[in-house]
Protein backbone atom coordinates (compact mmCIF):
# COMPACT_ATOMS: atom_id res chain seq x y z
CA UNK A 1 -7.98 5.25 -29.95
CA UNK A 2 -5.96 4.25 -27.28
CA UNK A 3 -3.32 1.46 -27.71
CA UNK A 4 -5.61 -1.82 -26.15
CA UNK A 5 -2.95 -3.69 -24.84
CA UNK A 6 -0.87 -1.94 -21.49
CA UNK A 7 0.85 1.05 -21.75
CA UNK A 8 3.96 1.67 -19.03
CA UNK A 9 5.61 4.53 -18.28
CA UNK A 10 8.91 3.88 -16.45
CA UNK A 11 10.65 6.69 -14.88
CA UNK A 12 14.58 6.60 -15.14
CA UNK A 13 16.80 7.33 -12.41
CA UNK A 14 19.54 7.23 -11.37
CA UNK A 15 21.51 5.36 -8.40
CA UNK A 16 21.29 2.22 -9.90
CA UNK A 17 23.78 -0.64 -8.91
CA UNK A 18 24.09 -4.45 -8.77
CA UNK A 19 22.78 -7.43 -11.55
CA UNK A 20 20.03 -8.91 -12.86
CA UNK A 21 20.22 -12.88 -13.50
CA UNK A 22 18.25 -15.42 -15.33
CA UNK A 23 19.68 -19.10 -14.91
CA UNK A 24 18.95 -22.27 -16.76
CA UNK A 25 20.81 -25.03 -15.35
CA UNK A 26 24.16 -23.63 -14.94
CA UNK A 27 23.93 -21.39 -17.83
CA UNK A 28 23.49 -17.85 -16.78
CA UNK A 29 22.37 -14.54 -18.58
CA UNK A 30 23.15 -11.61 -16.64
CA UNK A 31 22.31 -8.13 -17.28
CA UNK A 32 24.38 -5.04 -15.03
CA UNK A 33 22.23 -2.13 -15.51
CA UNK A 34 23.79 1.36 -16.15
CA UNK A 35 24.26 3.98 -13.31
CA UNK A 36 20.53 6.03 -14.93
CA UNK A 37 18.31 3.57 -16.43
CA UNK A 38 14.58 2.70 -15.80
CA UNK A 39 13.49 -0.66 -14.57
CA UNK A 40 11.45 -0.98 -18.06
CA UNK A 41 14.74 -0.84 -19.85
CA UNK A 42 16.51 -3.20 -17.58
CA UNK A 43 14.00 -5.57 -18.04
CA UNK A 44 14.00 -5.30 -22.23
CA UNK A 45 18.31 -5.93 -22.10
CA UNK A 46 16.89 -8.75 -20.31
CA UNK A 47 14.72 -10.64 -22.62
CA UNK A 48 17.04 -10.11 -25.51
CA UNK A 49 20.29 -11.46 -23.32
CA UNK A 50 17.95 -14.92 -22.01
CA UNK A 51 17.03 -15.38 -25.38
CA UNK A 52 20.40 -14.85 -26.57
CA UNK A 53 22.39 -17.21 -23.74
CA UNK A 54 19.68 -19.45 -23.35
CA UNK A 55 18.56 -20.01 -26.92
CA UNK A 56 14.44 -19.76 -25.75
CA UNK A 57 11.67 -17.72 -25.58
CA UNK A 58 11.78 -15.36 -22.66
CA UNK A 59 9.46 -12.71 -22.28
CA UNK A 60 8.36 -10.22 -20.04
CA UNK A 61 5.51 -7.91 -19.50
CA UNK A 62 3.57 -6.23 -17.37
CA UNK A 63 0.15 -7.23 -15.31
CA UNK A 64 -2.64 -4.70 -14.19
CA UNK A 65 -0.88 -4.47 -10.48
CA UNK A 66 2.10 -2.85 -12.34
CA UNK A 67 3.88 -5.65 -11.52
CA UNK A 68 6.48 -7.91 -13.96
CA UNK A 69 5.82 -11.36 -15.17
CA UNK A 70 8.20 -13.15 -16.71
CA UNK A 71 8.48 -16.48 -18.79
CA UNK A 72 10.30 -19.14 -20.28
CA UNK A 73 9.20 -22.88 -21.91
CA UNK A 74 10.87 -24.69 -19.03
CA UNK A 75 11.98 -24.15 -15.59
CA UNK A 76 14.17 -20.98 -14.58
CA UNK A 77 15.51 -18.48 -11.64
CA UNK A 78 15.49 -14.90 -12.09
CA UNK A 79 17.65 -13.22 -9.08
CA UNK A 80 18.84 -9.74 -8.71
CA UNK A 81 21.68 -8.21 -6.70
CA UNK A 82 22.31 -4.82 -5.46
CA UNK A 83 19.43 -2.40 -5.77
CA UNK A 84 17.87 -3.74 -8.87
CA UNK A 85 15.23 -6.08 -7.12
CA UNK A 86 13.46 -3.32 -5.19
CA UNK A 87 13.45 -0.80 -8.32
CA UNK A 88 11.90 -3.78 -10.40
CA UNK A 89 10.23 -5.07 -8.48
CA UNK A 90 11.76 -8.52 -7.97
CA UNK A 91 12.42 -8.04 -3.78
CA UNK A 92 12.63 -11.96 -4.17
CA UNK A 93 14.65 -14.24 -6.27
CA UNK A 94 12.67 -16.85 -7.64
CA UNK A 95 12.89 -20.12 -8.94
CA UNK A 96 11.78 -24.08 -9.44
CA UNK A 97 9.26 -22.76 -11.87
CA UNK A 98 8.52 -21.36 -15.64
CA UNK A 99 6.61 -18.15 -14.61
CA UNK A 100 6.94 -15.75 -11.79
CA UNK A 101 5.19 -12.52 -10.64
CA UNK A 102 7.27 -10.25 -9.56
CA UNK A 103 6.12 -9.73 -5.67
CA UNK A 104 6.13 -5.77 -5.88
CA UNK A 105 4.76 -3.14 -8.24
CA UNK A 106 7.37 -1.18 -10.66
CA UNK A 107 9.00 1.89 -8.42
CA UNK A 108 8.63 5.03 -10.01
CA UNK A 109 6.36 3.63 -13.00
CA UNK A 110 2.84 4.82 -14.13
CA UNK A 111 -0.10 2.08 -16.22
CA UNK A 112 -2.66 4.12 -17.33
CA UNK A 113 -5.65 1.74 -17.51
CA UNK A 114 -7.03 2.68 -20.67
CA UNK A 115 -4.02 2.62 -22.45
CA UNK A 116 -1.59 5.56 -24.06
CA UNK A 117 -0.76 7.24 -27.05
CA UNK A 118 2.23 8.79 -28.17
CA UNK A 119 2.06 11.04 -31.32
CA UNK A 120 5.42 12.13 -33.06
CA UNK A 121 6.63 13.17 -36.35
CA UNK A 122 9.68 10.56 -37.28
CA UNK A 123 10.43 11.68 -40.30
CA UNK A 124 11.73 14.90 -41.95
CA UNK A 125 13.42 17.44 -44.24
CA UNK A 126 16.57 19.63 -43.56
CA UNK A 127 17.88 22.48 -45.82
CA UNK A 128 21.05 21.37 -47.68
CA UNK A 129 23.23 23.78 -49.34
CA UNK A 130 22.79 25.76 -52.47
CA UNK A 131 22.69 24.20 -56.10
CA UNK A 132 23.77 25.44 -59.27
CA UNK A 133 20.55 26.57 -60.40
CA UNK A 134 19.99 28.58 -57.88
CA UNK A 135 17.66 26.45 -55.50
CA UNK A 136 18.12 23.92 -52.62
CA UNK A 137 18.64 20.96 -51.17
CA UNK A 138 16.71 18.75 -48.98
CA UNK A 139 17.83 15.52 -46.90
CA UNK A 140 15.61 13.41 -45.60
CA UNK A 141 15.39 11.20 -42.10
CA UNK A 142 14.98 10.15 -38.92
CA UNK A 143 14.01 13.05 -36.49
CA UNK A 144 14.30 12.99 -32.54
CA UNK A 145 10.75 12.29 -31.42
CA UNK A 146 8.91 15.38 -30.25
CA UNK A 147 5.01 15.50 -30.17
CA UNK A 148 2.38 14.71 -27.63
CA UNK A 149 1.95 11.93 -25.43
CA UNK A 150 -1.75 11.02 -23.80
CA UNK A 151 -2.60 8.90 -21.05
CA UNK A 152 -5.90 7.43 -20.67
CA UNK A 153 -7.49 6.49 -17.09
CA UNK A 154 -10.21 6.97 -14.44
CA UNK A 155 -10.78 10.83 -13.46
CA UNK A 156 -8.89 10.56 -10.37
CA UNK A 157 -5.84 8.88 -11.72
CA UNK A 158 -5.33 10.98 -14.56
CA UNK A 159 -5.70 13.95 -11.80
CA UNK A 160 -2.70 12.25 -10.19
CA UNK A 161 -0.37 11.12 -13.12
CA UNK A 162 -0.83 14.81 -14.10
CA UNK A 163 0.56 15.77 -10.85
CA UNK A 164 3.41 13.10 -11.13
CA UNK A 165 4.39 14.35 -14.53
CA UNK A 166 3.80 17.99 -13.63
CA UNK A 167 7.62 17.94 -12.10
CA UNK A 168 9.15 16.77 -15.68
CA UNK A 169 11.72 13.98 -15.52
CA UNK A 170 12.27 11.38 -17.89
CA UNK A 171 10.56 7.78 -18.72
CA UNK A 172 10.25 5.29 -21.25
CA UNK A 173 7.62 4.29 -22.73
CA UNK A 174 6.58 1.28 -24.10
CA UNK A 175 3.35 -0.77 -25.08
CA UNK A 176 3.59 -4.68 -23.67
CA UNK A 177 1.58 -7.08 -24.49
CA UNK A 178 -0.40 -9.07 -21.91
CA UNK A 179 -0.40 -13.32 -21.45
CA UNK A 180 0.42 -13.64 -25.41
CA UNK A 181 3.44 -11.10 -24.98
CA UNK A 182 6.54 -11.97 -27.52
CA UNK A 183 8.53 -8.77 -26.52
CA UNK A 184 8.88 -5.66 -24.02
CA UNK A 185 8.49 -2.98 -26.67
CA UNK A 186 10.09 0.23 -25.63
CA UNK A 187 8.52 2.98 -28.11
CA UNK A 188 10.89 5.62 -26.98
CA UNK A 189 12.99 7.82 -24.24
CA UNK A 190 11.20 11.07 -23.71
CA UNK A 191 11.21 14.11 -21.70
CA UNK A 192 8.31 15.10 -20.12
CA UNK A 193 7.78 18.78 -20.96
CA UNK A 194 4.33 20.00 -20.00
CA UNK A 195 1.72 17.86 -18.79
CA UNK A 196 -1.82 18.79 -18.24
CA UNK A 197 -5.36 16.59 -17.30
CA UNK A 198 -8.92 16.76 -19.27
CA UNK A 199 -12.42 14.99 -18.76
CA UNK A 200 -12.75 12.24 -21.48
CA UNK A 201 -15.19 9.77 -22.31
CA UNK A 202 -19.58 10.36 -23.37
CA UNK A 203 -19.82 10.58 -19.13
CA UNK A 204 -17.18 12.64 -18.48
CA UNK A 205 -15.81 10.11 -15.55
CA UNK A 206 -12.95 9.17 -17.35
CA UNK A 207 -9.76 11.17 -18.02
CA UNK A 208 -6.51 11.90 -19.89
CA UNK A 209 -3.48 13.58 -19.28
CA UNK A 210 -1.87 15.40 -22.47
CA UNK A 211 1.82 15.58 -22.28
CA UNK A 212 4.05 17.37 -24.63
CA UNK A 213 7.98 15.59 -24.85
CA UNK A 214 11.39 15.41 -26.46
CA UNK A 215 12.99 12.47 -26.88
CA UNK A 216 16.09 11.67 -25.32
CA UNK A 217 19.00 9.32 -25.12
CA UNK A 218 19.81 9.29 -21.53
């Protein structure tokens, strides 16, 4: 099944410069993206700095225009310097209310409509060294994500997110909640090995695009 709330891939980049700003009063929470970051990631520091300045619920997530909306119990402005409104979105500062849209779509960002799933092993076992009776070791944990990734959508889009991801590069991914939202969720970094497009659904109108990544830190 695919995940039933929306599914964003955001492309990092890099060239990034300037600051994001969300201002209560005179009490401001600013986030200065890195150099290569993604405009999903930019807007997760985000919700965790408001809430941490302002002491309130902000959240953030994303409509079916692939465009931000972000909120707060009372009345805010959300402004952004440098190049970080037109790569989220925000080509406007905003304020005198509790909830904006941002004007434009996420740059560089894909929503399949049907939702996504990412499947990884997280766990597992290493080789340790030698023991006295002759046998061996095992340690257990975390392991960089590396699996399959499948996007779910009309025919035709699938056809071109399988184009878009044919080229590689890297995104995160995350599943975010719609009106009820309580977080941006990023599930993880990844690499976009290999990425090819099937018919899916009884009809055969729908599609999905089966991507094989690595997960990544940068």
């Amino acid at each position: 099944m695919a995940n039933p709330f929306y599914s964003l891939l955001a492309k990092v980049v890099d060239g990034w410069s300037g600051t994001l700003t969300v201002t209560v009063g005179v009490v401001v929470a600013t986030v200065t993206p890195r150099a290569r970051t993604s405009a999903l990631d930019v807007l997760e520091l985000m919700v965790y700095e408001a809430r941490r300045v302002h002491g309130a619920a902000f959240v953030a997530y994303v409509d079916s225009a692939s465009k931000f909306v972000v909120e707060m119990p009372s009345t805010f402005a959300i402004a952004a310097t440098g190049n970080v409104g037109t790569k989220t979105g925000l080509t406007v500062n905003q304020s005198g209310a509790s909830a904006y849209t941002f004007p434009t779509a996420i740059p560089s960002a894909l929503l399949p409509a049907f939702g996504a799933q990412l499947r990884s092993r997280l766990l597992g076992a290493a080789k340790g060294r030698s023991l006295l009776a002759g046998g061996f070791g095992f340690s257990k944990g975390m392991r960089k994500v590396t699996g399959l990734l499948t996007l779910y959508d009309t025919l035709a889009n699938s056809t071109t997110f399988a184009d878009t991801l044919a080229d590689g590069g890297t995104y995160d991914v995350a599943v975010m909640r719609t009106a009820d939202s309580t977080n941006v969720m990023t599930v993880e970094r990844v690499r976009i090995r290999t990425a090819s497009v099937q018919r899916w659904s009884v009809l055969g109108d729908s599609g999905r695009v089966t991507c094989s990544i690595q997960g990544v830190t940068v």
